[in-house]
Protein backbone atom coordinates (compact mmCIF):
# COMPACT_ATOMS: atom_id res chain seq x y z
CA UNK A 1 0.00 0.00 0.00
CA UNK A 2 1.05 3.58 -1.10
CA UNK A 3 1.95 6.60 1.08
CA UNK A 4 -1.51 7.77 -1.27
CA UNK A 5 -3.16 4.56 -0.52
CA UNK A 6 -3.13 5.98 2.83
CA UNK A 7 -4.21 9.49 2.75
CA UNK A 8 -1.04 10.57 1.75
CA UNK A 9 1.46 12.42 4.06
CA UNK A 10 1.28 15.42 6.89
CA UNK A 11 3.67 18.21 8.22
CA UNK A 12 3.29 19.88 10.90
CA UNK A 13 3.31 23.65 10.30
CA UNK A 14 4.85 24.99 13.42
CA UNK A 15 8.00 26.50 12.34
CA UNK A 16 10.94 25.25 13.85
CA UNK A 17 9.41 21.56 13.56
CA UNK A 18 8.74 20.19 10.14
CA UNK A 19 7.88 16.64 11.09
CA UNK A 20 5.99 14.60 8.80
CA UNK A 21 3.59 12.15 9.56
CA UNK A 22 4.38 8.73 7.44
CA UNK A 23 1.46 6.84 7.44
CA UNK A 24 2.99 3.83 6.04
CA UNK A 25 5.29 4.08 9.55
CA UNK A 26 2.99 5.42 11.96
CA UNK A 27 4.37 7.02 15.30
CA UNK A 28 6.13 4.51 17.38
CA UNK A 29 6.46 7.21 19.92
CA UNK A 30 2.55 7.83 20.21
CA UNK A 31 1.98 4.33 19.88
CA UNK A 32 0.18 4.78 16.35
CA UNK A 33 0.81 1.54 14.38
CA UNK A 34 2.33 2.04 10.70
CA UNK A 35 -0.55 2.11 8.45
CA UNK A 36 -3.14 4.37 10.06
CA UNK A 37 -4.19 7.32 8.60
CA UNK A 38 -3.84 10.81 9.27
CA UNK A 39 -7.55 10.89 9.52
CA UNK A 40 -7.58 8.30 11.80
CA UNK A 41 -5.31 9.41 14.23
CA UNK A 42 -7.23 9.82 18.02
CA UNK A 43 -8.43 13.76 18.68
CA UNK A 44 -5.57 14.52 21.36
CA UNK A 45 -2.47 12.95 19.11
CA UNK A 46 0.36 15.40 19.59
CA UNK A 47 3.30 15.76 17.15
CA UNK A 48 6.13 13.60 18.45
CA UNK A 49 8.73 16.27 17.58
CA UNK A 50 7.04 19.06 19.20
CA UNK A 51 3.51 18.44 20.62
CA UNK A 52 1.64 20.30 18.40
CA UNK A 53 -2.04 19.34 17.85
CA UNK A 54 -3.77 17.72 14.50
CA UNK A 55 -4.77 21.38 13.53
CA UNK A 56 -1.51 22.30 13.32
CA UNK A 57 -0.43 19.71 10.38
CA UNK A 58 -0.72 20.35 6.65
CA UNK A 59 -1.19 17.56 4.04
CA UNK A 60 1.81 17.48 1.76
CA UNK A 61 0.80 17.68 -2.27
């Protein structure tokens, strides 16, 4: 399954971060098992890098 197949990927937006959310590798950090989608990621998941909140992520094009 693609990076597409998956809902493609997300960065976060605040600006000293940058992380980007793999879906195909998940967030062993947060406990989010490769394969779930951005979408499907609880309410309260944080960015691993820097704690930033859902809103704060972009989807890549």
């Amino acid at each position: 399954m693609s990076d597409e197949d998956l809902g493609g990927m997300w960065q976060c937006q605040i600006g000293t971060c940058g992380y980007i959310y793999n879906p195909a590798k998940g967030d062993r950090k947060g406990k989010i098992p490769p394969g779930t989608r951005f979408e499907d990621l609880p309410d309260d998941w944080k960015c691993p890098s820097c704690g930033a909140g859902k809103k704060m992520f972009k989807k890549i094009e």
